[in-house]
N, C-alpha and C. Protein backbone atom coordinates (compact mmCIF):
# COMPACT_ATOMS: atom_id res chain seq x y z
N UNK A 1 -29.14 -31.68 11.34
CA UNK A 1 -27.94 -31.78 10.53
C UNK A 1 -27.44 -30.37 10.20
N UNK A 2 -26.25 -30.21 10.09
CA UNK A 2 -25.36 -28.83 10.09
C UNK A 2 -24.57 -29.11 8.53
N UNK A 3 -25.06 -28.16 8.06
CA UNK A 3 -24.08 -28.18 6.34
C UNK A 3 -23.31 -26.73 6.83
N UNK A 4 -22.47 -27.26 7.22
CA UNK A 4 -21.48 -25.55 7.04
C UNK A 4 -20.66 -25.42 6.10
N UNK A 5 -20.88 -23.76 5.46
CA UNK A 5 -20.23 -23.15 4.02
C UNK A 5 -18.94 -21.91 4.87
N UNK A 6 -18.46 -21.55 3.88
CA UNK A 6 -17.59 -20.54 4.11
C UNK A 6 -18.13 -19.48 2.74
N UNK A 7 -18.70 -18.56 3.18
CA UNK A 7 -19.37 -17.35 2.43
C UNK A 7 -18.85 -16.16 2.96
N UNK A 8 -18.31 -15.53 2.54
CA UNK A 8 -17.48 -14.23 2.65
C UNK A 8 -18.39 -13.22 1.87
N UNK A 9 -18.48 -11.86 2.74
CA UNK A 9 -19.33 -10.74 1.99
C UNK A 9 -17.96 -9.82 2.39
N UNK A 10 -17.65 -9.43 1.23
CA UNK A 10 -16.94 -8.76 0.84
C UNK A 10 -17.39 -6.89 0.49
N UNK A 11 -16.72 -6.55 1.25
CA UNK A 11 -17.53 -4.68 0.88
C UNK A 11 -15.98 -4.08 1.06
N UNK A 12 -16.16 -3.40 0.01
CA UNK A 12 -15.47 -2.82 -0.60
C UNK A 12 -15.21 -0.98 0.03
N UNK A 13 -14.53 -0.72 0.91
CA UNK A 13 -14.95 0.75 2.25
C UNK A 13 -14.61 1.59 1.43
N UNK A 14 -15.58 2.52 1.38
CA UNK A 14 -15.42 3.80 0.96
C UNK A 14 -15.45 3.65 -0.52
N UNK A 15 -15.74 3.15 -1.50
CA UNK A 15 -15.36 2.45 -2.42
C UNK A 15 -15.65 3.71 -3.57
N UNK A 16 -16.17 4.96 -3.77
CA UNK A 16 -16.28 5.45 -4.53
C UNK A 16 -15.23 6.83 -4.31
N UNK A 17 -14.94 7.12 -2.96
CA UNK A 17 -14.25 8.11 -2.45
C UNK A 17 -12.62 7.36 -2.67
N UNK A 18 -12.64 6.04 -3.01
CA UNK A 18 -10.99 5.43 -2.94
C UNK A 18 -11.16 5.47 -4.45
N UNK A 19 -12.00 5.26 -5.25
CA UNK A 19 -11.69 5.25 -6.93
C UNK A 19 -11.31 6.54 -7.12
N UNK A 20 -11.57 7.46 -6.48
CA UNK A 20 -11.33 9.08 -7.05
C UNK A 20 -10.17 9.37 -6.44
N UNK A 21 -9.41 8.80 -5.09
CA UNK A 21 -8.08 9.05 -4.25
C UNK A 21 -7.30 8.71 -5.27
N UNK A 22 -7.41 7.06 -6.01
CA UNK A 22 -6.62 6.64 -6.90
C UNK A 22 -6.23 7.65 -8.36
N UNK A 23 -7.52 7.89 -8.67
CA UNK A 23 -7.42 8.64 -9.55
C UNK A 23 -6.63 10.15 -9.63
N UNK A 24 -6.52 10.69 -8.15
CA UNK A 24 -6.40 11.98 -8.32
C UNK A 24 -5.42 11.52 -7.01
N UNK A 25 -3.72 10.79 -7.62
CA UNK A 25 -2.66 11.36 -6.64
C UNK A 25 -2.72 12.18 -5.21
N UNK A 26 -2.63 13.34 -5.54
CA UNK A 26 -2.89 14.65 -4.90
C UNK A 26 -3.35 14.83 -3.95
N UNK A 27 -4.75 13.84 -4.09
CA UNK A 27 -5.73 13.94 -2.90
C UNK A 27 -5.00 13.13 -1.75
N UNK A 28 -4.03 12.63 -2.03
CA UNK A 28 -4.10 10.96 -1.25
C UNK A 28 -4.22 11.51 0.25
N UNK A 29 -3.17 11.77 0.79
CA UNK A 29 -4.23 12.61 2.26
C UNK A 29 -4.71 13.90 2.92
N UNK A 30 -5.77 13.55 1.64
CA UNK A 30 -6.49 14.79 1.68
C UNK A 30 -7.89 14.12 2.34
N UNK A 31 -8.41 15.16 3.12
CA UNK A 31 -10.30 14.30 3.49
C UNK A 31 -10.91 14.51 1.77
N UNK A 32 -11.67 13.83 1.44
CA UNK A 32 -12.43 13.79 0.34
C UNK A 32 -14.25 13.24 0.50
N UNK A 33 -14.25 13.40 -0.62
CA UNK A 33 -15.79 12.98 -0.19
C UNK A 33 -16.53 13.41 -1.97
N UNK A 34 -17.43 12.61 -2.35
CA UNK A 34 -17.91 12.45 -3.75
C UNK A 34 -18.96 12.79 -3.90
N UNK A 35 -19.69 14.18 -4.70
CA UNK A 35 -20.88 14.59 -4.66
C UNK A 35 -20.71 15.46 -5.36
N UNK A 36 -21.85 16.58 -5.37
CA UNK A 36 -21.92 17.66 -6.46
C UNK A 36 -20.78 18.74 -5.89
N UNK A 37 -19.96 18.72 -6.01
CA UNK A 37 -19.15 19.92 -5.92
C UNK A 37 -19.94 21.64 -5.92
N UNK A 38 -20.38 21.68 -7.22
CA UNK A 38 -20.68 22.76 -7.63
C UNK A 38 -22.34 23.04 -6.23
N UNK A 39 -23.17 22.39 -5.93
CA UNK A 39 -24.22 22.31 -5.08
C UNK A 39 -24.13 22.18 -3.60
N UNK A 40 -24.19 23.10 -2.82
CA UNK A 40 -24.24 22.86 -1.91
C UNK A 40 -25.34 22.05 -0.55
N UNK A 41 -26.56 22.09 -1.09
CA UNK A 41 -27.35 21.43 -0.83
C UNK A 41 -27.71 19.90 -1.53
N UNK A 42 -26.36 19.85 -2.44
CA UNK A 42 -26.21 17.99 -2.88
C UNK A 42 -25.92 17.22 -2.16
N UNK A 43 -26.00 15.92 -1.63
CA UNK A 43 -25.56 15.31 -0.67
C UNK A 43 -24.57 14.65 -1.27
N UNK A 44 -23.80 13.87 -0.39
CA UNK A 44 -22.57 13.30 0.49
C UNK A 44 -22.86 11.96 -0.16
N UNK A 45 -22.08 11.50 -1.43
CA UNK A 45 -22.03 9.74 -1.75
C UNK A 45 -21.25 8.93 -0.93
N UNK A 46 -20.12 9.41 -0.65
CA UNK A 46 -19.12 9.01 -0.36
C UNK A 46 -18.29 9.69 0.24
N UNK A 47 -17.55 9.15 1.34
CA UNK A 47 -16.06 9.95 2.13
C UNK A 47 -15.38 8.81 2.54
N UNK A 48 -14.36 9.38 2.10
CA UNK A 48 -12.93 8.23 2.49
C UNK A 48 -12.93 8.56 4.10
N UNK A 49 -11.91 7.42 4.10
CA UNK A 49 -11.24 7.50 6.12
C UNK A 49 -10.93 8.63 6.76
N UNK A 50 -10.25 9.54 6.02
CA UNK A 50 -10.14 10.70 6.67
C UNK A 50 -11.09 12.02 6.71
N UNK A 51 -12.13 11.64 5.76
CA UNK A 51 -13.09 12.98 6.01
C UNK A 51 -14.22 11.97 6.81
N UNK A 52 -13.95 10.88 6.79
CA UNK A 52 -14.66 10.47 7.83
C UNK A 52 -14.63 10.63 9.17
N UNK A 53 -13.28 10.72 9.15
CA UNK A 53 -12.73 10.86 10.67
C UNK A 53 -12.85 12.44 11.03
N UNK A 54 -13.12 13.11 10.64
CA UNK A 54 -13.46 14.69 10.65
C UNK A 54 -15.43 14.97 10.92
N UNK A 55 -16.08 13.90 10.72
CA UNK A 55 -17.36 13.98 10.95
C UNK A 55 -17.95 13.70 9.95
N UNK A 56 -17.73 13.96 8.91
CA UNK A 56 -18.15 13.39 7.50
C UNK A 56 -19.08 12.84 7.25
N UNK A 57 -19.88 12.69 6.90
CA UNK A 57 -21.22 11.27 7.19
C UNK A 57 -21.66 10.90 5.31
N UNK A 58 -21.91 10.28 5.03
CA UNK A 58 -22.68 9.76 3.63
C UNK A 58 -24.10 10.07 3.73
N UNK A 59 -24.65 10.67 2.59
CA UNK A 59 -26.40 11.41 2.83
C UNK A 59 -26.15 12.79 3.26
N UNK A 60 -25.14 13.34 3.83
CA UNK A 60 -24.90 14.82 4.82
C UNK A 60 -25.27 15.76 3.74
N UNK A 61 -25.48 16.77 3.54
CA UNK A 61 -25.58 17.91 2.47
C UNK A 61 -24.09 18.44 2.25
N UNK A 62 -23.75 18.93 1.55
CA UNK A 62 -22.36 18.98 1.16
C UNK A 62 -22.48 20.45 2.28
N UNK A 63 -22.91 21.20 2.38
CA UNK A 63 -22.33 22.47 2.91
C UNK A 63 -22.11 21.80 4.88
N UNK A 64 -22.78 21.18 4.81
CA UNK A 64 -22.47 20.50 6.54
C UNK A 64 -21.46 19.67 6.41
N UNK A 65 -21.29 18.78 5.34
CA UNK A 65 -20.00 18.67 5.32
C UNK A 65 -18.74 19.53 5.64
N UNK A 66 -18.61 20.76 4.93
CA UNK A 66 -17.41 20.95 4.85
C UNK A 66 -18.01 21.86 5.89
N UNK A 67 -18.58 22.21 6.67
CA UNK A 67 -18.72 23.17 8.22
C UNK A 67 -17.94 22.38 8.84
N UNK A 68 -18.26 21.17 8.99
CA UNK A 68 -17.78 20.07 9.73
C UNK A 68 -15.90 19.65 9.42
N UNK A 69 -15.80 20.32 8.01
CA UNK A 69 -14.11 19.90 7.63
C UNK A 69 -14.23 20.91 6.65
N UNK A 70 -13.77 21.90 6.52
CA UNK A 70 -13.49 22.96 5.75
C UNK A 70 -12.68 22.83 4.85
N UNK A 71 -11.74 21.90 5.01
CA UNK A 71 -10.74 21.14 3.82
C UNK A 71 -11.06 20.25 2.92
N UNK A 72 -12.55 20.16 3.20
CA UNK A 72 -13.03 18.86 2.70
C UNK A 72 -12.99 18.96 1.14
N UNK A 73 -12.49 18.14 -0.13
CA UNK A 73 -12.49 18.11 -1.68
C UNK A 73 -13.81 17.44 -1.92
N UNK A 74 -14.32 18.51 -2.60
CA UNK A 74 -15.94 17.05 -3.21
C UNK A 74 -15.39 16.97 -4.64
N UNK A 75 -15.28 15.94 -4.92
CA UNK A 75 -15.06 15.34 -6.21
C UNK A 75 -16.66 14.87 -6.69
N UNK A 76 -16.84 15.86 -8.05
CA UNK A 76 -18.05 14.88 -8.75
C UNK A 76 -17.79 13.42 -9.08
N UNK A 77 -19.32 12.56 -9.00
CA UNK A 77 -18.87 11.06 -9.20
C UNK A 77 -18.65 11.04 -10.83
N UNK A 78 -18.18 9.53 -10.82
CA UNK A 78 -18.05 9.12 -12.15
C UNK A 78 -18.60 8.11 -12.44
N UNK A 79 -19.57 7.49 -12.38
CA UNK A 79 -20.61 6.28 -11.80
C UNK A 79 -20.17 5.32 -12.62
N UNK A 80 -20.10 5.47 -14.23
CA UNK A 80 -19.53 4.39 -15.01
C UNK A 80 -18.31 3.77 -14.61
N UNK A 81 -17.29 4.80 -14.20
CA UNK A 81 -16.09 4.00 -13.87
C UNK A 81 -16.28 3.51 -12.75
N UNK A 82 -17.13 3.55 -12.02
CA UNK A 82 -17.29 2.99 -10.85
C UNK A 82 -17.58 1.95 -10.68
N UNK A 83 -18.61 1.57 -12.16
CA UNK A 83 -19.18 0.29 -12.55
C UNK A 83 -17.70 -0.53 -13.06
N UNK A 84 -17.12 0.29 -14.17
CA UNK A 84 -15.82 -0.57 -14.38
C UNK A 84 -14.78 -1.41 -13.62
N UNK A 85 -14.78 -0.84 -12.94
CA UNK A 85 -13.41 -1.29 -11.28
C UNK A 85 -14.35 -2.18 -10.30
N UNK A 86 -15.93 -2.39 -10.77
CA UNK A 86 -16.82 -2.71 -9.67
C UNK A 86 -16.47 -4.68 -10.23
N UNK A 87 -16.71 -4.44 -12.01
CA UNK A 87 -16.63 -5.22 -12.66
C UNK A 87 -15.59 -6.00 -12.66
N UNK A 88 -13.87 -5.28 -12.62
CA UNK A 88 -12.95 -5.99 -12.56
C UNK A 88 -12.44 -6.54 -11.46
N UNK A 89 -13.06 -6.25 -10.07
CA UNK A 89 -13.19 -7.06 -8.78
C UNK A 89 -13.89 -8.54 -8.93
N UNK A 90 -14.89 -8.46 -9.62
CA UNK A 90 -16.43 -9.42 -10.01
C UNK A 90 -15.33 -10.53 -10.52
N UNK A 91 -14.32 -10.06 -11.73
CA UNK A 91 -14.01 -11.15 -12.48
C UNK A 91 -13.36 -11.85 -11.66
N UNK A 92 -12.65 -11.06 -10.91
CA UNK A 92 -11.07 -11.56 -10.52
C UNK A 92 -11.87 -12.77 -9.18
N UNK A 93 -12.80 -12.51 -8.24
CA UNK A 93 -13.52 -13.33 -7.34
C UNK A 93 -14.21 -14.93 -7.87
N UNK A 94 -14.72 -14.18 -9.56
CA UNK A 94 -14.92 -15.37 -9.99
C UNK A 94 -13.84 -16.33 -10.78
N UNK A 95 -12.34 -16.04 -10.61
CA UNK A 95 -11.66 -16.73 -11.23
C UNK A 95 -11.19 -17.50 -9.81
N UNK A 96 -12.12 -17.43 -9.12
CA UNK A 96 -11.77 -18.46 -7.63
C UNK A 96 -12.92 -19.37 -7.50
N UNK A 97 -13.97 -18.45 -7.81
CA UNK A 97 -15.22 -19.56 -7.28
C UNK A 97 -16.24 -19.07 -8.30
N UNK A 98 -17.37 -19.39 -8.89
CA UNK A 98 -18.82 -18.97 -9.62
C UNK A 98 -19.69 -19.06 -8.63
N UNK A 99 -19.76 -19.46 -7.59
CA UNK A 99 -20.68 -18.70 -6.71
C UNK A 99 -20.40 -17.52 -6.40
N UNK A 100 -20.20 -16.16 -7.16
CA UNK A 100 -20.02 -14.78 -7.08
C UNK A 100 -21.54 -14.10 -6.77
N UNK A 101 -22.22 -13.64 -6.01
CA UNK A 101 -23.66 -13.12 -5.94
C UNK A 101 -23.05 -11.19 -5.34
N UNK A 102 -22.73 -10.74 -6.61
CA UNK A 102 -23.23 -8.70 -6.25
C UNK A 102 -24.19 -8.82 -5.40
N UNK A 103 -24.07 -8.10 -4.24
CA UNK A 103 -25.33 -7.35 -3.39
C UNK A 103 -25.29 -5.88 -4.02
N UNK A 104 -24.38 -5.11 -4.04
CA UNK A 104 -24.24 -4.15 -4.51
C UNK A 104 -22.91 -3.57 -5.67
N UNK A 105 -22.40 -2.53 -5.80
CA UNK A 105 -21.42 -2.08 -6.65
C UNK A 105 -20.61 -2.32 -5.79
N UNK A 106 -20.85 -2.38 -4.57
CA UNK A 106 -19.09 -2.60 -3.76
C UNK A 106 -19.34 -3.41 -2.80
N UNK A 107 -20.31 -4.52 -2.70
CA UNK A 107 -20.20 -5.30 -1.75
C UNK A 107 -20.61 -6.42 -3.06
N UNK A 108 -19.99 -7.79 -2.07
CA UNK A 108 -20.58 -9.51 -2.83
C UNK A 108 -20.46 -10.60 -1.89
N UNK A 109 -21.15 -11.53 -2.54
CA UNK A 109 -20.73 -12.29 -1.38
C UNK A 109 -19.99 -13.29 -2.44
N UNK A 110 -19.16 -14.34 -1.67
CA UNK A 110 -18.51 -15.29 -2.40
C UNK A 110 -18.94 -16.18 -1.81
N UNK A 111 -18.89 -17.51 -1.98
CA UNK A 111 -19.12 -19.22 -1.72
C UNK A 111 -17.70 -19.53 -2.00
N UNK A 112 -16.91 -19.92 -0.91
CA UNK A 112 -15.49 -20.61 -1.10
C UNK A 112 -15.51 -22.04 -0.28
N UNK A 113 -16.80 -22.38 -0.39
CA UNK A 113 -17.08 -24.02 0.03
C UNK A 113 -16.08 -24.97 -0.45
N UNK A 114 -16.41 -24.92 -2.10
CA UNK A 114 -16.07 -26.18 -2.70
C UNK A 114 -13.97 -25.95 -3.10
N UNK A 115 -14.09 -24.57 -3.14
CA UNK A 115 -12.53 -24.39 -3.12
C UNK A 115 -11.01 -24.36 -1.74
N UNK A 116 -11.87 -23.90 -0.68
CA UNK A 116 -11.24 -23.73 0.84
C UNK A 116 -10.21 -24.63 0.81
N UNK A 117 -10.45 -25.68 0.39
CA UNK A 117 -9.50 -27.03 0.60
C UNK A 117 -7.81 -27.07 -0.28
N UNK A 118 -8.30 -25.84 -0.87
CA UNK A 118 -6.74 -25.60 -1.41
C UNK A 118 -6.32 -24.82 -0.87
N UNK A 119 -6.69 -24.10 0.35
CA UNK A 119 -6.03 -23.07 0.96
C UNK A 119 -5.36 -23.33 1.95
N UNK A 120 -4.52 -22.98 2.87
CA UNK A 120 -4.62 -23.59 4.21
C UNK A 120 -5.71 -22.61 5.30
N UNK A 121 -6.46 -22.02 4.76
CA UNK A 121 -7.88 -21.31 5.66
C UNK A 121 -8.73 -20.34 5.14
N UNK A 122 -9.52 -20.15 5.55
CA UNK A 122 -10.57 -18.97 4.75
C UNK A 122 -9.50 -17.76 5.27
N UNK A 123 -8.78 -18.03 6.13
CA UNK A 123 -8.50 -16.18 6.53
C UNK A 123 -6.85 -16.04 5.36
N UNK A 124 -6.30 -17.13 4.94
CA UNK A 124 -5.65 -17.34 4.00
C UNK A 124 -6.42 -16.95 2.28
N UNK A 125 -7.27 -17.70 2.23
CA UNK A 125 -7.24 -17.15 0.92
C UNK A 125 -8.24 -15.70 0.78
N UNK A 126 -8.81 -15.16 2.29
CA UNK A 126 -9.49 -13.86 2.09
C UNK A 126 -8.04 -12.78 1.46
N UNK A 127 -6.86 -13.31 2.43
CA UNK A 127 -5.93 -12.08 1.94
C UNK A 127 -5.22 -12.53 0.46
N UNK A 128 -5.07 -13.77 0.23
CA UNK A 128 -5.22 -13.60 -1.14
C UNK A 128 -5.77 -13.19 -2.60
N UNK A 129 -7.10 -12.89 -1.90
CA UNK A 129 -8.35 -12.06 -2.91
C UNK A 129 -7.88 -10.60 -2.39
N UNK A 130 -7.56 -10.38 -1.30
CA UNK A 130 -6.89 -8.62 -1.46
C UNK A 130 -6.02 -8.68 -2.24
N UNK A 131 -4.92 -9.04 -2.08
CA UNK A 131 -3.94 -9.22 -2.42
C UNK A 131 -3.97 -9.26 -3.63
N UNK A 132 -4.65 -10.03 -4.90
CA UNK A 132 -4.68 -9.99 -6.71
C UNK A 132 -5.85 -8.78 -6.71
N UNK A 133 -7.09 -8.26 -5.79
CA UNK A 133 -7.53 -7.75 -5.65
C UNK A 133 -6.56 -6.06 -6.04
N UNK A 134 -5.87 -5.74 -5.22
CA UNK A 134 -4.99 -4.38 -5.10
C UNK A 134 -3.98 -4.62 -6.53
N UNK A 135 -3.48 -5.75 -6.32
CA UNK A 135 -2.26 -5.58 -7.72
C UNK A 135 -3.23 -5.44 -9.02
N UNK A 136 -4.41 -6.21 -8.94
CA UNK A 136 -5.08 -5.60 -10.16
C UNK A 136 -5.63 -5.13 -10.69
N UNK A 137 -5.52 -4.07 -9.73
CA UNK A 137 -6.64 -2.70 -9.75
C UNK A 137 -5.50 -1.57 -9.03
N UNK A 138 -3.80 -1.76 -9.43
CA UNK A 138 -3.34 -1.15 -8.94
C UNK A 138 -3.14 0.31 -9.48
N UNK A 139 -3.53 0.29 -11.21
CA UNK A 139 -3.49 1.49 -12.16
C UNK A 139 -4.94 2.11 -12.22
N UNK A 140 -6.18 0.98 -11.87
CA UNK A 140 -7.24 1.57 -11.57
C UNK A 140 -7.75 2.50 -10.05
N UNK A 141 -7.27 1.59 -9.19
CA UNK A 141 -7.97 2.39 -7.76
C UNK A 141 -7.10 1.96 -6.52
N UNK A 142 -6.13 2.26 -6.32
CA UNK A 142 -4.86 1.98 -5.65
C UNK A 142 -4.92 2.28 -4.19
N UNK A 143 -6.23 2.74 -4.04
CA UNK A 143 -6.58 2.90 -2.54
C UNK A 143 -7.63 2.71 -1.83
N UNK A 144 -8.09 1.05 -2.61
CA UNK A 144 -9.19 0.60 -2.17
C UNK A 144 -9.26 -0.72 -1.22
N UNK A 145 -9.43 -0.59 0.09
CA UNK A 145 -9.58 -1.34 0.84
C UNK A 145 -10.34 -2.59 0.53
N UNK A 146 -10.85 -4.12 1.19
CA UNK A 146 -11.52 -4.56 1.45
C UNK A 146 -12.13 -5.00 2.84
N UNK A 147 -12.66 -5.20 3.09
CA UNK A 147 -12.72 -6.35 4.52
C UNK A 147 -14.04 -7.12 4.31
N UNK A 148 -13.55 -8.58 4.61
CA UNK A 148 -14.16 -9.60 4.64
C UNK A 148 -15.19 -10.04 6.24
N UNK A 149 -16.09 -10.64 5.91
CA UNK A 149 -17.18 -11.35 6.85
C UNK A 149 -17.12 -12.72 6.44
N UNK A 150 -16.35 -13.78 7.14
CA UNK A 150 -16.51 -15.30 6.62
C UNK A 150 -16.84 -16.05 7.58
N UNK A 151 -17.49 -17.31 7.54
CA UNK A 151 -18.29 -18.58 8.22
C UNK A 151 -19.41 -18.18 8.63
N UNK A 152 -20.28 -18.48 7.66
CA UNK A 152 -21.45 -18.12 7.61
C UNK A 152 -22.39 -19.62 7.81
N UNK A 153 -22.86 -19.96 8.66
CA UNK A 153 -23.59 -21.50 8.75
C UNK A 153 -25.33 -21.68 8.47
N UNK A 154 -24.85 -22.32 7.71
CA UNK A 154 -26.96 -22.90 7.36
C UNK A 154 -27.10 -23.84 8.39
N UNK A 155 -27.97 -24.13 8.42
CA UNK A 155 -28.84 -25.37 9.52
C UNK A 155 -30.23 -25.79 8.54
N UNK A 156 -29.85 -27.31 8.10
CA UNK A 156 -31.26 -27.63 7.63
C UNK A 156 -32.20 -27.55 8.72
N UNK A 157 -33.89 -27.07 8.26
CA UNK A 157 -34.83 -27.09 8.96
C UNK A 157 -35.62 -28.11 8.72
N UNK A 158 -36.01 -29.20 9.77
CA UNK A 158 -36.95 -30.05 8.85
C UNK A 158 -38.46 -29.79 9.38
C-alpha cells in the first residue's frame, strides 16, 4: 500500500548573506559574503549568488575569499536577527499547515497533505508561500530567495 504526502523542504539560499543584502541597500550587486570582517583567517558563513559566482565557497577563510574576489564585502553576522526573519517565515508556513518541522534556521519541511486540495497543485501553492513569503519579509530581507523540493512518498513496510 502507497500513502502518498506532499512534503516540501523548503531552504531558504544564501539566507544569511540575503538578510544583510536586504539590510544594506548598497550592497545589492555587490558579491558579499558574512563573517569576521575584521579576521582574516575567519571563515566564510555565507555568500550570496554573486560572490558565489566569483568562487566564493562557505567554510573558505576570508583572506581566500577575497584572493578569489577582491571586491568581496564581509559583513559581520547578526545571528539574532537571523533567528528573527528565520521565525517570521516559521509563522507565516504555519498559517498554512502545523505540520511545520525546522531542520535548520533556513531550511523546513512542510506537510501540505491535508491542505493541497485547496490549491489547484503543490507547484501552485509552493509559489504562493514565496509569494506572502517576500511581501512579508519585504522591510525585513527583500532578497531572499526560496526553492522548494515537493512529492515526497512513504511506502508502508509490512
Amino acid at each position: 500500500m502507497t500513502t502518498e504526502r506532499t512534503i516540501y523542504l523548503i531552504d531558504c539560499q544564501s539566507f544569511y548573506a540575503s538578510c544583510e543584502k536586504s539590510a544594506h541597500p548598497e550592497l545589492k550587486h555587490k558579491p558579499v559574503a558574512v563573517g569576521d570582517p575584521d579576521r582574516p583567517s575567519g571563515i566564510i558563513l555565507a555568500a550570496c549568488p554573486i560572490a558565489k559566482s566569483q568562487g566564493v565557497t562557505t567554510a573558505e577563510r576570508a583572506s581566500t575569499a577575497r584572493a578569489k574576489c577582491p571586491e568581496l564585502v564581509v559583513v559581520r553576522p547578526r545571528m539574532q536577527r537571523y533567528i528573527e526573519i528565520s521565525l517570521l517565515i516559521t509563522r507565516i508556513f504555519e498559517s498554512y499547515t502545523d505540520l511545520v518541522e525546522p531542520y535548520s534556521i533556513d531550511e523546513q519541511f512542510l506537510d501540505v497533505t491535508a491542505v493541497l486540495h485547496n490549491y489547484e497543485s503543490a507547484d501552485a501553492l509552493a509559489k504562493i508561500l514565496q509569494e506572502e513569503v517576500l511581501l512579508a519579509k519585504s522591510t525585513h530581507c527583500s532578497w531572499l530567495y526560496l526553492s522548494f523540493a515537493s512529492r515526497i512518498c512513504f511506502r508502508n513496510v509490512n
